[in-house]
PDB file of N, CA and C in Angstrom:
ATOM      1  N   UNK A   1     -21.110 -31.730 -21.602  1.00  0.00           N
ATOM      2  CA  UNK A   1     -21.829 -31.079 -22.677  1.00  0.00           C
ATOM      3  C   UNK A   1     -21.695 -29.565 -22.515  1.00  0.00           C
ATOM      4  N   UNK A   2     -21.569 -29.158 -23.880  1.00  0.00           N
ATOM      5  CA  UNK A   2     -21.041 -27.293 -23.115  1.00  0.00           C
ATOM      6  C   UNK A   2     -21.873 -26.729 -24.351  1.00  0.00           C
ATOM      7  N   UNK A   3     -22.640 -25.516 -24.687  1.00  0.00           N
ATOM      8  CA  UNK A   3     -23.099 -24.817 -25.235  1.00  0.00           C
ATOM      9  C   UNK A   3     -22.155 -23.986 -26.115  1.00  0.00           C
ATOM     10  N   UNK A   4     -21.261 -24.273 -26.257  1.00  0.00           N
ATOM     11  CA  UNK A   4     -19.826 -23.059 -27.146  1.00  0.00           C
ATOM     12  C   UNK A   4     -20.170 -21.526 -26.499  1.00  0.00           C
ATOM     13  N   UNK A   5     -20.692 -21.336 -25.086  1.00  0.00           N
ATOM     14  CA  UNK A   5     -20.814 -19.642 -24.939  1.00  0.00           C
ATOM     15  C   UNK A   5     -19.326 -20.135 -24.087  1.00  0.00           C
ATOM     16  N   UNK A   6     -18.720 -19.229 -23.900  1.00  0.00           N
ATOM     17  CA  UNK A   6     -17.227 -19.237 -23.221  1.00  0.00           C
ATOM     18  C   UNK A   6     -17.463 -17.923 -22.214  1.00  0.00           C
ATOM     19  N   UNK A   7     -17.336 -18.188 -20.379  1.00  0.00           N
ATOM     20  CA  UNK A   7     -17.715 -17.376 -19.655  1.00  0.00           C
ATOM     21  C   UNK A   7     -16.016 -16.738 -19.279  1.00  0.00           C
ATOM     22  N   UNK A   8     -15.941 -15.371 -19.052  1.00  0.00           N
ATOM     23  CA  UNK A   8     -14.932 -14.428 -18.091  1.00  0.00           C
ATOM     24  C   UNK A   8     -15.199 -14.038 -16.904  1.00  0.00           C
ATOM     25  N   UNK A   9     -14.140 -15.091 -16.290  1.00  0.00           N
ATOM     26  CA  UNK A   9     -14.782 -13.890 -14.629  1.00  0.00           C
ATOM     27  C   UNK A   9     -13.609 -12.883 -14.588  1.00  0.00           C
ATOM     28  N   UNK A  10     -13.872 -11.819 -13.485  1.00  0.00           N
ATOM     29  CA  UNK A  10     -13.115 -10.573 -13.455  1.00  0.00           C
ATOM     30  C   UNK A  10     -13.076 -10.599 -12.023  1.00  0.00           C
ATOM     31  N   UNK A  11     -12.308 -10.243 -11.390  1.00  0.00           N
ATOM     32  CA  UNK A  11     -12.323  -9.971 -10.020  1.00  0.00           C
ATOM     33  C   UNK A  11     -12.890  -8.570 -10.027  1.00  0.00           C
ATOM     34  N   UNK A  12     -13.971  -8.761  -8.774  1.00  0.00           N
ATOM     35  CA  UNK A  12     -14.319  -7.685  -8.649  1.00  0.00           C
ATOM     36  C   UNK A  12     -13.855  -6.313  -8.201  1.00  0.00           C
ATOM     37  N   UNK A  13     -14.555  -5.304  -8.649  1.00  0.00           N
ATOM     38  CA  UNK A  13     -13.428  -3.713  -8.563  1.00  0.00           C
ATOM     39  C   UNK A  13     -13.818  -3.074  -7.263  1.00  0.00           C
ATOM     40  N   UNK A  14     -13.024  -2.376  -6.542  1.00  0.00           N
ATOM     41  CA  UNK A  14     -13.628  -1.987  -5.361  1.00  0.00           C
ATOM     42  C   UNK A  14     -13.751  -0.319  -5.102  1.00  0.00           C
ATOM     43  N   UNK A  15     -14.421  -0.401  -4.225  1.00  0.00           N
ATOM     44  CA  UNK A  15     -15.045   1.327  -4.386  1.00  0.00           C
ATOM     45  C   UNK A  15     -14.283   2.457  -4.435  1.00  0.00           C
ATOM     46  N   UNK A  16     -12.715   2.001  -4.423  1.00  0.00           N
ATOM     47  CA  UNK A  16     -11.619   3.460  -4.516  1.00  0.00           C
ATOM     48  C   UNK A  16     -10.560   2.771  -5.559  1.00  0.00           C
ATOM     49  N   UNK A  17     -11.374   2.146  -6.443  1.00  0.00           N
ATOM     50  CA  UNK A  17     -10.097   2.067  -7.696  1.00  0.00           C
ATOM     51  C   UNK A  17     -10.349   2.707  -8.691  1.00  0.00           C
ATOM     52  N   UNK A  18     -11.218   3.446  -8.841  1.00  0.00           N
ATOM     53  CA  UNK A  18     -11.581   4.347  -9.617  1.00  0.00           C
ATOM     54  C   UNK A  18     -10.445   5.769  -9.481  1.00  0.00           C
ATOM     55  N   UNK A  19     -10.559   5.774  -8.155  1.00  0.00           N
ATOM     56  CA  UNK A  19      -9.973   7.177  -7.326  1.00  0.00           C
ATOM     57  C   UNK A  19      -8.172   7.088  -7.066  1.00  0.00           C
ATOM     58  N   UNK A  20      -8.033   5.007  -7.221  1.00  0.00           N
ATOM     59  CA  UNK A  20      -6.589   4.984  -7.401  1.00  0.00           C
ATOM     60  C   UNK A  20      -5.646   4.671  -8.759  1.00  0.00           C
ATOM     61  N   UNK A  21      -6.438   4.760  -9.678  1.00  0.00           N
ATOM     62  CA  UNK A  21      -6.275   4.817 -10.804  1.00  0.00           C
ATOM     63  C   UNK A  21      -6.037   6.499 -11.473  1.00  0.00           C
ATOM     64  N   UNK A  22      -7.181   7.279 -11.030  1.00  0.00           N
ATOM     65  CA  UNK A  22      -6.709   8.648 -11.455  1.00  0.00           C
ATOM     66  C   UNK A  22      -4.838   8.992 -10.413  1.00  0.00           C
ATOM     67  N   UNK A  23      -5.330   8.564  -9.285  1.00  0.00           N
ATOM     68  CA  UNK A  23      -4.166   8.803  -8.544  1.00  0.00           C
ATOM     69  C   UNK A  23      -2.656   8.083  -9.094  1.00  0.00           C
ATOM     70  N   UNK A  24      -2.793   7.481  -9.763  1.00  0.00           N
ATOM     71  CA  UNK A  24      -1.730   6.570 -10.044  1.00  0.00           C
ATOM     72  C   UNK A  24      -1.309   7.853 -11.363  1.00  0.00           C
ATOM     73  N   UNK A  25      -2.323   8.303 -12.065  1.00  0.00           N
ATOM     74  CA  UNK A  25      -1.675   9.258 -13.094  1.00  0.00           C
ATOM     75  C   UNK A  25      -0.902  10.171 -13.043  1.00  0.00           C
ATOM     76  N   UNK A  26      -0.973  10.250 -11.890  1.00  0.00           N
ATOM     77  CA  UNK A  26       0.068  11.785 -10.643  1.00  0.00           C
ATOM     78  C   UNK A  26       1.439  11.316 -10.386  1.00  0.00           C
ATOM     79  N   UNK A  27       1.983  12.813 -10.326  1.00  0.00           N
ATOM     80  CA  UNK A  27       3.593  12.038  -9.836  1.00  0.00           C
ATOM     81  C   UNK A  27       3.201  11.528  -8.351  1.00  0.00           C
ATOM     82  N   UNK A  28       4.168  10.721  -8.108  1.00  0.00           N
ATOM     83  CA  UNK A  28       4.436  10.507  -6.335  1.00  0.00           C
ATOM     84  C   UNK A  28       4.550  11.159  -5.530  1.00  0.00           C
ATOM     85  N   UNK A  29       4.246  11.210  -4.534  1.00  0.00           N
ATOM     86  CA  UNK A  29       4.045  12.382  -3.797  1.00  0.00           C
ATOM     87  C   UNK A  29       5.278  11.916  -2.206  1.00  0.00           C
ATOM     88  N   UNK A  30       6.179  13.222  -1.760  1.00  0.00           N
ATOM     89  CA  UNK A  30       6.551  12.803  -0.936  1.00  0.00           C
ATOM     90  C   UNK A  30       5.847  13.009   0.780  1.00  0.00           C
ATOM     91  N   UNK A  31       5.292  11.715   1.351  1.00  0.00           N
ATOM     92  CA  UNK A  31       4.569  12.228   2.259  1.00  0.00           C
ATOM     93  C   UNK A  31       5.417  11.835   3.688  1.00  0.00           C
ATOM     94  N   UNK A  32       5.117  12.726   4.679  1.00  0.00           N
ATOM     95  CA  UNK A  32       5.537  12.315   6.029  1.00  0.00           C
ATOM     96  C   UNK A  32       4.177  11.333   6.590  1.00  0.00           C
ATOM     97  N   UNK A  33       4.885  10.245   7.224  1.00  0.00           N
ATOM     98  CA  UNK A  33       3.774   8.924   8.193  1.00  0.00           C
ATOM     99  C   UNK A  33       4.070   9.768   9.645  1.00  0.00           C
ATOM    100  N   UNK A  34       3.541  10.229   9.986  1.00  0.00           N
ATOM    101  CA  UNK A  34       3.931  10.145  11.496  1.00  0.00           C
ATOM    102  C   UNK A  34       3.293   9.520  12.405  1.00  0.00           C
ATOM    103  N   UNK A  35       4.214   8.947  13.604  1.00  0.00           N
ATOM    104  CA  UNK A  35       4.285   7.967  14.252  1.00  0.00           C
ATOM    105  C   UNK A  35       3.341   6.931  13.763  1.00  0.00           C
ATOM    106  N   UNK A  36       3.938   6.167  12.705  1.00  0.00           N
ATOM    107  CA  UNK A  36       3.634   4.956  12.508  1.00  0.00           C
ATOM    108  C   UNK A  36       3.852   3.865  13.297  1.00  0.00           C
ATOM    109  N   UNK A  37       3.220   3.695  14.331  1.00  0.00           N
ATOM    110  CA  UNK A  37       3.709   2.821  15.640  1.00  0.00           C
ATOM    111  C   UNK A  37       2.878   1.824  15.870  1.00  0.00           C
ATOM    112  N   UNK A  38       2.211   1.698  14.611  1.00  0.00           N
ATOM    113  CA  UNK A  38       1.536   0.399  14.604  1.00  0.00           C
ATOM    114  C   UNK A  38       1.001  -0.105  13.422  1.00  0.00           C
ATOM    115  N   UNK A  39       1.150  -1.686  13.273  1.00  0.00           N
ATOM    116  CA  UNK A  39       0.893  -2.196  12.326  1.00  0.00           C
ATOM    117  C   UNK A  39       0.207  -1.928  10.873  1.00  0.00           C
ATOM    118  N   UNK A  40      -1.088  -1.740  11.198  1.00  0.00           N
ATOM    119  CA  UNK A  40      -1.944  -0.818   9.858  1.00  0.00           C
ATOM    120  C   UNK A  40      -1.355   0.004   9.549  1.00  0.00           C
ATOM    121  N   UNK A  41      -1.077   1.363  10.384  1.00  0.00           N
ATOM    122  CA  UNK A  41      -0.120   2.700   9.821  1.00  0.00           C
ATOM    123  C   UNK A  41       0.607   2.270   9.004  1.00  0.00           C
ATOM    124  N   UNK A  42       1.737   1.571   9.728  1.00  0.00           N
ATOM    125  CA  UNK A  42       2.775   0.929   8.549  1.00  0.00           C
ATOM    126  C   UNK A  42       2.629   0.364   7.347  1.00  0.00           C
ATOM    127  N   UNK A  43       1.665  -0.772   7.462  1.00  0.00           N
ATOM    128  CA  UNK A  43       1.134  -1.282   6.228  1.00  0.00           C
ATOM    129  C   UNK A  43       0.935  -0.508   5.347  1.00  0.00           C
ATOM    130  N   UNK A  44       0.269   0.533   5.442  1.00  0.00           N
ATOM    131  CA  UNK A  44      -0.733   1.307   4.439  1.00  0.00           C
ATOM    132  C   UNK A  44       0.496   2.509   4.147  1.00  0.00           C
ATOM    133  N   UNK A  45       1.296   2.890   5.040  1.00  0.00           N
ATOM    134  CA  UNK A  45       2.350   3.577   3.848  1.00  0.00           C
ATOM    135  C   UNK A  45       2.973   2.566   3.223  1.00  0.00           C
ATOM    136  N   UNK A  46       3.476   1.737   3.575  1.00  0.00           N
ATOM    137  CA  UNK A  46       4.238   0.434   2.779  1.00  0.00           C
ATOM    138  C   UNK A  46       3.490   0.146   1.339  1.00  0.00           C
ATOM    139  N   UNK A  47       2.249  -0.200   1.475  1.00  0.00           N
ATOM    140  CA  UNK A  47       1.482  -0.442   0.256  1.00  0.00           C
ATOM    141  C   UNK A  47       1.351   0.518  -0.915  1.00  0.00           C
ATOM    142  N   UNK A  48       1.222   1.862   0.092  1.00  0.00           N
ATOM    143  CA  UNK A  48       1.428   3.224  -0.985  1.00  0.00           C
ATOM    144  C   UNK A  48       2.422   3.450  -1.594  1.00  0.00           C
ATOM    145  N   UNK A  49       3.675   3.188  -0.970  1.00  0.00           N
ATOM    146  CA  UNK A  49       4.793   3.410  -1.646  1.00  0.00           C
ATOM    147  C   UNK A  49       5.190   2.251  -2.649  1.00  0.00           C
ATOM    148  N   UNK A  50       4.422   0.901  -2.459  1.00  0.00           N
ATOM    149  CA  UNK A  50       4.498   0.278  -3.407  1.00  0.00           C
ATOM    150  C   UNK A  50       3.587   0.488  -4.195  1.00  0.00           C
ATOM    151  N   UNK A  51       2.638   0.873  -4.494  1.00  0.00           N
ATOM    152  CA  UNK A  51       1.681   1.297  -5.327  1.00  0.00           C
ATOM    153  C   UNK A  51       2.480   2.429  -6.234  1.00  0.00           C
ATOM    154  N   UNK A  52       3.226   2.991  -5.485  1.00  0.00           N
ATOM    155  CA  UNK A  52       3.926   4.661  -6.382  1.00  0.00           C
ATOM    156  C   UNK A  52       2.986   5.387  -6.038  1.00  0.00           C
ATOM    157  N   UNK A  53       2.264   5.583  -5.009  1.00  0.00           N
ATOM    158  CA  UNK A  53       1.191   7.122  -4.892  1.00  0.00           C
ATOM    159  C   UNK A  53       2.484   7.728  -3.608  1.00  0.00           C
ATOM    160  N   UNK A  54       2.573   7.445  -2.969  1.00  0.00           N
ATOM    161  CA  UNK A  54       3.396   8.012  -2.271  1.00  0.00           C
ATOM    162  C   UNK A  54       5.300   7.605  -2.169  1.00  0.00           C
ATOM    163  N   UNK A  55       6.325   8.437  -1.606  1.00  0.00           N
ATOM    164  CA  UNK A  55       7.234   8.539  -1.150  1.00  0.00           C
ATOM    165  C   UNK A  55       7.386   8.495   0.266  1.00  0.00           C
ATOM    166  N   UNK A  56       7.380   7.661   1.024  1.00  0.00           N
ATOM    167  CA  UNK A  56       7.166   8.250   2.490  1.00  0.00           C
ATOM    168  C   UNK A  56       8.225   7.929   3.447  1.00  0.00           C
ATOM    169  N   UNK A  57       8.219   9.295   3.918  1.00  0.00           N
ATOM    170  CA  UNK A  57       9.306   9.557   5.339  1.00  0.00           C
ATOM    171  C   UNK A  57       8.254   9.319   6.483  1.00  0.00           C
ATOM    172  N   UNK A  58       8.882   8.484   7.217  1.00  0.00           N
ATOM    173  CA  UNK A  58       8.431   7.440   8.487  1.00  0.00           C
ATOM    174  C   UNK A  58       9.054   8.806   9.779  1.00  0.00           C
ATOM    175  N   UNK A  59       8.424   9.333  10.145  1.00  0.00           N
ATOM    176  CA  UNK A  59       8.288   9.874  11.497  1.00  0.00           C
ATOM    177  C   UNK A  59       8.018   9.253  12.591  1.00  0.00           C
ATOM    178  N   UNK A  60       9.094   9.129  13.966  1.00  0.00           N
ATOM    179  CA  UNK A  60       8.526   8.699  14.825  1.00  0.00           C
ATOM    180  C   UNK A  60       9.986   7.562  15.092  1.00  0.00           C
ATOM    181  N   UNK A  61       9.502   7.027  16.783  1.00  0.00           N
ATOM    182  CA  UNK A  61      10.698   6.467  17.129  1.00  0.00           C
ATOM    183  C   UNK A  61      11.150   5.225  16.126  1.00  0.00           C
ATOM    184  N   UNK A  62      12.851   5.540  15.688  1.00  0.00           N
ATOM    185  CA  UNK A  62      13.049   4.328  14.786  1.00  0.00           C
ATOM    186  C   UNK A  62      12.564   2.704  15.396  1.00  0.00           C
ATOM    187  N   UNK A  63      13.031   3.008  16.332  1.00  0.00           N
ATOM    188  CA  UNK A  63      13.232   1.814  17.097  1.00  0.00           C
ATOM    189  C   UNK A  63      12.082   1.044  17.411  1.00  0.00           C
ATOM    190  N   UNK A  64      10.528   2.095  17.761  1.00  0.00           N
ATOM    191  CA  UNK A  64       9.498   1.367  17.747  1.00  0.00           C
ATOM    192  C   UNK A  64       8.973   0.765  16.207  1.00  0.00           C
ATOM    193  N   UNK A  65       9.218   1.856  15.089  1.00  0.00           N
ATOM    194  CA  UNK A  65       8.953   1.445  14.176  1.00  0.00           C
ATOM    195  C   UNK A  65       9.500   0.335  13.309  1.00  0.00           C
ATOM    196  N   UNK A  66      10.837   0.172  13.632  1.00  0.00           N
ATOM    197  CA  UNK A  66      11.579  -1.106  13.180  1.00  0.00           C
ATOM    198  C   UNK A  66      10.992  -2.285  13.614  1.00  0.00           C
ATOM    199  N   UNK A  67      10.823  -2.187  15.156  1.00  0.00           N
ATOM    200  CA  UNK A  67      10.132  -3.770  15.587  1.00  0.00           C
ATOM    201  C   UNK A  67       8.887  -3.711  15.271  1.00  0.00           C
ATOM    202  N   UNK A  68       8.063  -2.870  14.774  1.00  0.00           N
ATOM    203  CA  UNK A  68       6.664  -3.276  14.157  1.00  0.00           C
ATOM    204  C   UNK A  68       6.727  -3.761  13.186  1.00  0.00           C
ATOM    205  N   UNK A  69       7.081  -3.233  12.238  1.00  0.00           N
ATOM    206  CA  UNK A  69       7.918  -3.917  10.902  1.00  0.00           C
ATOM    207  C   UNK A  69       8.188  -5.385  11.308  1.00  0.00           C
ATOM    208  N   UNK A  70       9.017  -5.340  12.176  1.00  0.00           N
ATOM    209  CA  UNK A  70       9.678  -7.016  11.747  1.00  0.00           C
ATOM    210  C   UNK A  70       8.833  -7.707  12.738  1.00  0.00           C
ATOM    211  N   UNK A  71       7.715  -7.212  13.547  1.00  0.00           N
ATOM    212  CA  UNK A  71       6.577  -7.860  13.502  1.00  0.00           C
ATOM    213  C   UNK A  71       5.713  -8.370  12.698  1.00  0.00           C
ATOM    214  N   UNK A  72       5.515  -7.411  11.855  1.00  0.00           N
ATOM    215  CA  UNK A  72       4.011  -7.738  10.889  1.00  0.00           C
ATOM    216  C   UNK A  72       5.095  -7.933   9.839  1.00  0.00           C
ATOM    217  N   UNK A  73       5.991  -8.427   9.905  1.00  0.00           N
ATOM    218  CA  UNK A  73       6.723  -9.257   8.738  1.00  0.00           C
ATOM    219  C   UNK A  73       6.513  -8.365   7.552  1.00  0.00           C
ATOM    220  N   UNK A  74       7.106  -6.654   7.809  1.00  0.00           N
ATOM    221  CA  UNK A  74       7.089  -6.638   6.375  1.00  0.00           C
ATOM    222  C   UNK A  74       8.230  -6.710   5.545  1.00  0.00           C
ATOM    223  N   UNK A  75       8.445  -5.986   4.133  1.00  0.00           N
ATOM    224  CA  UNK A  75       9.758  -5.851   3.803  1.00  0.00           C
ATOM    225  C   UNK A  75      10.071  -4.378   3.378  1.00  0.00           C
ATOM    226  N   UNK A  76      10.446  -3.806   4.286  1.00  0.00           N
ATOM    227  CA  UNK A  76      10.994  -2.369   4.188  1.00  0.00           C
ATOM    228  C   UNK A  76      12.330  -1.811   4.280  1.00  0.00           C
ATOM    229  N   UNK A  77      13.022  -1.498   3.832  1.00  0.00           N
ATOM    230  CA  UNK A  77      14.124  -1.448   4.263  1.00  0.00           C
ATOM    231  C   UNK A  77      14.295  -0.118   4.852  1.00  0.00           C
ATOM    232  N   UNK A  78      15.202   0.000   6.252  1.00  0.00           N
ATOM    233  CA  UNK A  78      15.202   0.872   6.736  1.00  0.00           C
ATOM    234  C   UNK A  78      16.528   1.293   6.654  1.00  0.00           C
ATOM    235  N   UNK A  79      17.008   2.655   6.611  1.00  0.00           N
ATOM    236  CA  UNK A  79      18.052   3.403   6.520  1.00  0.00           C
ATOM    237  C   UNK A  79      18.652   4.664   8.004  1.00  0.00           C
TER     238      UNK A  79
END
């Protein structure tokens, strides 16, 4: 038995999408990570640069930063 009201859920918004939404209106920005030598670091430029807020040059040993990467399984391609 249903009342004909028809409900929307929304996923809820979180406290810096307000702040990444203005940011998204901006060009990209090219940023240096330095020593990204661990997991989160990496992540969170990875995500930015997929987001388009940032451009980022990865500072710091390639070599540590490559095997973090293909630790935390991401997909980055490195040059």
């Amino acid at each position: 038995m249903t009342n004909g009201t028809a409900f929307t859920t929304q996923a809820p918004r979180h406290a810096c999408d307000d702040l990444l939404d203005c940011c998204r209106a901006l060009e990209t920005l090219v940023t240096s990570v330095v020593l990204s030598c661990e997991a989160t670091a990496l992540k969170g430029a990875v995500e930015a640069a997929h987001a388009r807020l940032i451009t980022p040059t990865l500072v710091g040993p390639r070599k540590k930063i490559r095997q973090i990467a293909q630790e935390a399984v991401l997909n980055w391609a490195f040059r």
